[in-house]
Protein backbone atom coordinates (compact mmCIF):
# COMPACT_ATOMS: atom_id res chain seq x y z
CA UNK A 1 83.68 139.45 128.45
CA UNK A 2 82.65 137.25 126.05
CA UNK A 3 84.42 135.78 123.06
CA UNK A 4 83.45 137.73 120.40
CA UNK A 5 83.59 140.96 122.41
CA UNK A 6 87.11 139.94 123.26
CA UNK A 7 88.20 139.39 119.56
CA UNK A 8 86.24 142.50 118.24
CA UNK A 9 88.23 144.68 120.92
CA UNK A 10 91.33 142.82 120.20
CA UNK A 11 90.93 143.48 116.15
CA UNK A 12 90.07 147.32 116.58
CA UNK A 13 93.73 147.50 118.02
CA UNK A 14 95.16 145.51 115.52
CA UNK A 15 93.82 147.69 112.67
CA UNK A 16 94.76 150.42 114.22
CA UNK A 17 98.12 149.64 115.03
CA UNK A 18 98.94 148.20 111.14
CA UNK A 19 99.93 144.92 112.57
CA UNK A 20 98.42 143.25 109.74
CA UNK A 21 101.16 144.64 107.36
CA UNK A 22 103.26 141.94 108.55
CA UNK A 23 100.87 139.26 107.21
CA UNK A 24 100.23 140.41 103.73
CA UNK A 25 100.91 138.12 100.93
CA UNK A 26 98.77 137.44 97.66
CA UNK A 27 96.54 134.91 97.30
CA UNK A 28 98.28 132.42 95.55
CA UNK A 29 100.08 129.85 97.44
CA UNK A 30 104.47 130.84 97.32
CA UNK A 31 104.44 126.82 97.24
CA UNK A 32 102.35 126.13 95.01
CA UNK A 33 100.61 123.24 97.38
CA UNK A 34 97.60 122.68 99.41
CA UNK A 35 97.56 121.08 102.64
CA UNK A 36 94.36 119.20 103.98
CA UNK A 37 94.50 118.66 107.42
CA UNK A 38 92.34 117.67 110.73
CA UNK A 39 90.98 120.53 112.58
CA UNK A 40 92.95 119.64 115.70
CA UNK A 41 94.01 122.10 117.77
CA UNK A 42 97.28 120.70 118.41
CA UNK A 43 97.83 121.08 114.59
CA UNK A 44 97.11 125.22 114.60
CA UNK A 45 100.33 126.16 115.50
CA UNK A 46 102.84 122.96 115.30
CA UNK A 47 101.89 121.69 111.46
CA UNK A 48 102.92 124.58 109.86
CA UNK A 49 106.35 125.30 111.97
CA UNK A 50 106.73 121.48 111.40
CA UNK A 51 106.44 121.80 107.25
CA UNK A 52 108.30 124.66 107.38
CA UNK A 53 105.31 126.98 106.36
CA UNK A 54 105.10 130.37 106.76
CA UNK A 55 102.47 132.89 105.73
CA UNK A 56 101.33 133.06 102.15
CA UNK A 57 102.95 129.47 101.31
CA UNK A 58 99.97 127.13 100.56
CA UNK A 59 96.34 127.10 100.68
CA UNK A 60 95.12 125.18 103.92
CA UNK A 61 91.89 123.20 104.07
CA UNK A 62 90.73 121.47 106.92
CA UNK A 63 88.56 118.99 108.37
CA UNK A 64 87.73 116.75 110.86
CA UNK A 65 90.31 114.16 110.39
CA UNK A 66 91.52 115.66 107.17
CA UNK A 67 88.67 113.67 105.09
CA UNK A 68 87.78 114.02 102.42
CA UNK A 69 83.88 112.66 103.37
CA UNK A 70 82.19 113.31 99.60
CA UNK A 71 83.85 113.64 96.19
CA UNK A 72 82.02 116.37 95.05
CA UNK A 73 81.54 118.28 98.64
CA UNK A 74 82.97 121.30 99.80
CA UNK A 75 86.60 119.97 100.81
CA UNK A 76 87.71 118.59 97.11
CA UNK A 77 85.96 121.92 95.76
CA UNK A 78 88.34 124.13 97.76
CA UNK A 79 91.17 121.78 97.00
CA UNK A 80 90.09 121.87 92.75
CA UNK A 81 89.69 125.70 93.55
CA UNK A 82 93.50 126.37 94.40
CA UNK A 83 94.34 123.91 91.94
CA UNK A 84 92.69 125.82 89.25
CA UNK A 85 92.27 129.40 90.12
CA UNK A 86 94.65 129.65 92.57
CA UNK A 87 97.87 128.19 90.85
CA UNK A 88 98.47 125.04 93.53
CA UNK A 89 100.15 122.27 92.15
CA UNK A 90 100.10 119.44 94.70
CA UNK A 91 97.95 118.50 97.06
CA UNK A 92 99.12 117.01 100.85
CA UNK A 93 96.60 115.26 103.11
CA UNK A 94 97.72 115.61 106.82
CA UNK A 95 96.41 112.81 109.23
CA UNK A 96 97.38 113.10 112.88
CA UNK A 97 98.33 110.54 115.56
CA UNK A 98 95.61 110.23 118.18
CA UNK A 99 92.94 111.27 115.99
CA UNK A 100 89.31 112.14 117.58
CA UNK A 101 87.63 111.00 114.83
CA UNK A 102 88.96 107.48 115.41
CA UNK A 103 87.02 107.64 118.77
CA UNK A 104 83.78 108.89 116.97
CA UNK A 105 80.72 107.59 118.53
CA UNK A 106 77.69 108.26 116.62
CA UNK A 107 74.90 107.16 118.69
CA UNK A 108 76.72 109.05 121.63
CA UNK A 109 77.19 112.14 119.32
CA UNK A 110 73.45 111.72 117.80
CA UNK A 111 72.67 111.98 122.43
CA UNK A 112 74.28 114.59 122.80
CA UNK A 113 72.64 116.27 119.67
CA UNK A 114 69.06 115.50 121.61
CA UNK A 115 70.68 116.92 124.71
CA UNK A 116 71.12 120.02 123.07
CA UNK A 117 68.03 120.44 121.41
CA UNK A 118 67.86 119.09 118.19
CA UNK A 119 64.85 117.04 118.15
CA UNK A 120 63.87 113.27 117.24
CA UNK A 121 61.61 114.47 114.64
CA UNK A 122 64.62 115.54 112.66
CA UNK A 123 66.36 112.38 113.25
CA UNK A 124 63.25 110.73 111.57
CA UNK A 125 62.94 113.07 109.42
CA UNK A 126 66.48 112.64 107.84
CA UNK A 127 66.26 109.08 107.91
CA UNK A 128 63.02 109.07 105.91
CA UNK A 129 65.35 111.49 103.33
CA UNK A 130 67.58 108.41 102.95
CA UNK A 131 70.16 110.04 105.14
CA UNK A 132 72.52 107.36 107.41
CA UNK A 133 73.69 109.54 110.32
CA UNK A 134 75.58 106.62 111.74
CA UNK A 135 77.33 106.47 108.50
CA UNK A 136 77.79 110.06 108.08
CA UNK A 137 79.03 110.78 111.42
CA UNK A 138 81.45 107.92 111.38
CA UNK A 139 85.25 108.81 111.56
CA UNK A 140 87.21 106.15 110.84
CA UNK A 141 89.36 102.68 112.65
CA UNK A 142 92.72 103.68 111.55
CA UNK A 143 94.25 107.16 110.30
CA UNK A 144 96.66 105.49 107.89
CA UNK A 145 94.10 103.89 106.31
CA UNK A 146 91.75 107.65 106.40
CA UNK A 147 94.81 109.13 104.91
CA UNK A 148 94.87 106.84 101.69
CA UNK A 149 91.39 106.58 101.24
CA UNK A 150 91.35 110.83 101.18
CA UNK A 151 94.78 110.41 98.99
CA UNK A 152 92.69 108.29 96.90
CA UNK A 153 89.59 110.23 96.51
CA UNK A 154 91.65 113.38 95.43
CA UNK A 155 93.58 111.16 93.03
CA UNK A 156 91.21 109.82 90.93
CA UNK A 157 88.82 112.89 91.23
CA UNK A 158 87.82 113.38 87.28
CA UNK A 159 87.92 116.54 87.81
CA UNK A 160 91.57 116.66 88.78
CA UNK A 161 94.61 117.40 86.28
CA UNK A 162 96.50 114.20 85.86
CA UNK A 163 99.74 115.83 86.71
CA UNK A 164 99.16 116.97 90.51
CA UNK A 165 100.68 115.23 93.02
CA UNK A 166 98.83 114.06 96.21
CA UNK A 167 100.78 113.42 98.93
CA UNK A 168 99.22 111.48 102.50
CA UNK A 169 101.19 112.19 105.49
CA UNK A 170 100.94 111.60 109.36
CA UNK A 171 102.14 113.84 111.48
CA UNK A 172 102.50 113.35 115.88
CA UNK A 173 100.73 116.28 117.41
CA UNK A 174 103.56 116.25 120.32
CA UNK A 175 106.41 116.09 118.23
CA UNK A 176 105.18 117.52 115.04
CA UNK A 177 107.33 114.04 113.38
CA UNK A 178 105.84 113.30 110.02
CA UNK A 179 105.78 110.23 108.30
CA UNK A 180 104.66 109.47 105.15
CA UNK A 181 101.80 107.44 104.10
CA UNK A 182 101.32 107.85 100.43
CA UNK A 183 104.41 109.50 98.50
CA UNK A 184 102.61 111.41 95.64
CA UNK A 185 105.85 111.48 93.47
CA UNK A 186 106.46 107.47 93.65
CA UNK A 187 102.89 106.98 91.87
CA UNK A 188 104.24 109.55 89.34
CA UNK A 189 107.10 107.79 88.41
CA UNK A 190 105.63 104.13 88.59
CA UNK A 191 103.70 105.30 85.84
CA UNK A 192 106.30 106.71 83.37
């Protein structure tokens, strides 16, 4: 059976046995806070029993590496979305130890891209548009440094109330440890 056969039969039973009453919350975050995080796998499960998050608690974003790639792309719009029509108050990016996106390869990606069928045509072609896939597909050398530079982006968005908090943490995707990177709060107060 194929995936989406497999979660379509799964679903049908879930309806039908209400499980979904257990889940149901509003949409606006009990926290008040929205998380950005990698896309990890590891992360699914262990960030939220790790923060202490439960169902209905924050609004979670997430992207490769937790980065924030474009100020005015679709991850700061979701993240100026809760903020304003969804009542979130501060914002925490979520790095991980042992990051893929550290390991990023773009001419290996942009191989395995013509492996799969996407033609050299369109590689031209977005070149010609001005479009720097190396650039674009590049991750980053260290996570601490990804975490502050998304910390940063979100901070000094225009569009962004002065008085939210953005927070940059790491967290180990063994132990679910976090340490922090960029205390939101401290900047707060330095500037009182």
């Amino acid at each position: 059976m194929r995936n989406l056969d497999k979660i379509l039969a799964f679903n049908r039973e879930f309806v039908e046995k209400h499980e979904y009453e257990k889940y149901q919350t509003t949409k606006f975050p009990d926290k008040r806070l929205v998380v950005l995080s990698c896309m990890d796998t590891r992360l699914v499960e262990l960030l939220p029993k790790a923060m202490n998050i439960h169902n209905g608690d924050i609004k979670h974003v997430k992207s490769a590496g937790a980065i924030v790639s474009h100020p005015f792309g679709s991850i700061m719009r979701s993240i100026l979305v809760a903020i304003y029509e969804l009542n979130a108050e501060e914002v925490m990016v979520v790095g991980h130890y042992d990051c893929g996106m550290s390991a990023i390869d773009s001419k290996r990606t942009m191989e395995k891209m013509l492996e799969r069928g996407v033609s050299a045509q369109t590689f031209s072609t977005l070149q010609h548009a001005g479009i720097n896939l190396h650039k674009w597909l590049h991750g980053f050398d260290r996570v601490e440094e990804s975490v502050k530079n998304s910390v940063h982006t979100i901070k000094n968005h225009p569009l962004l109330p002065p008085n939210v908090d953005v927070h940059g943490l790491l967290i180990d995707p063994v132990t679910g440890r976090l340490d922090v990177v960029v205390n939101g709060y401290e900047r707060m107060k330095d500037s009182e």
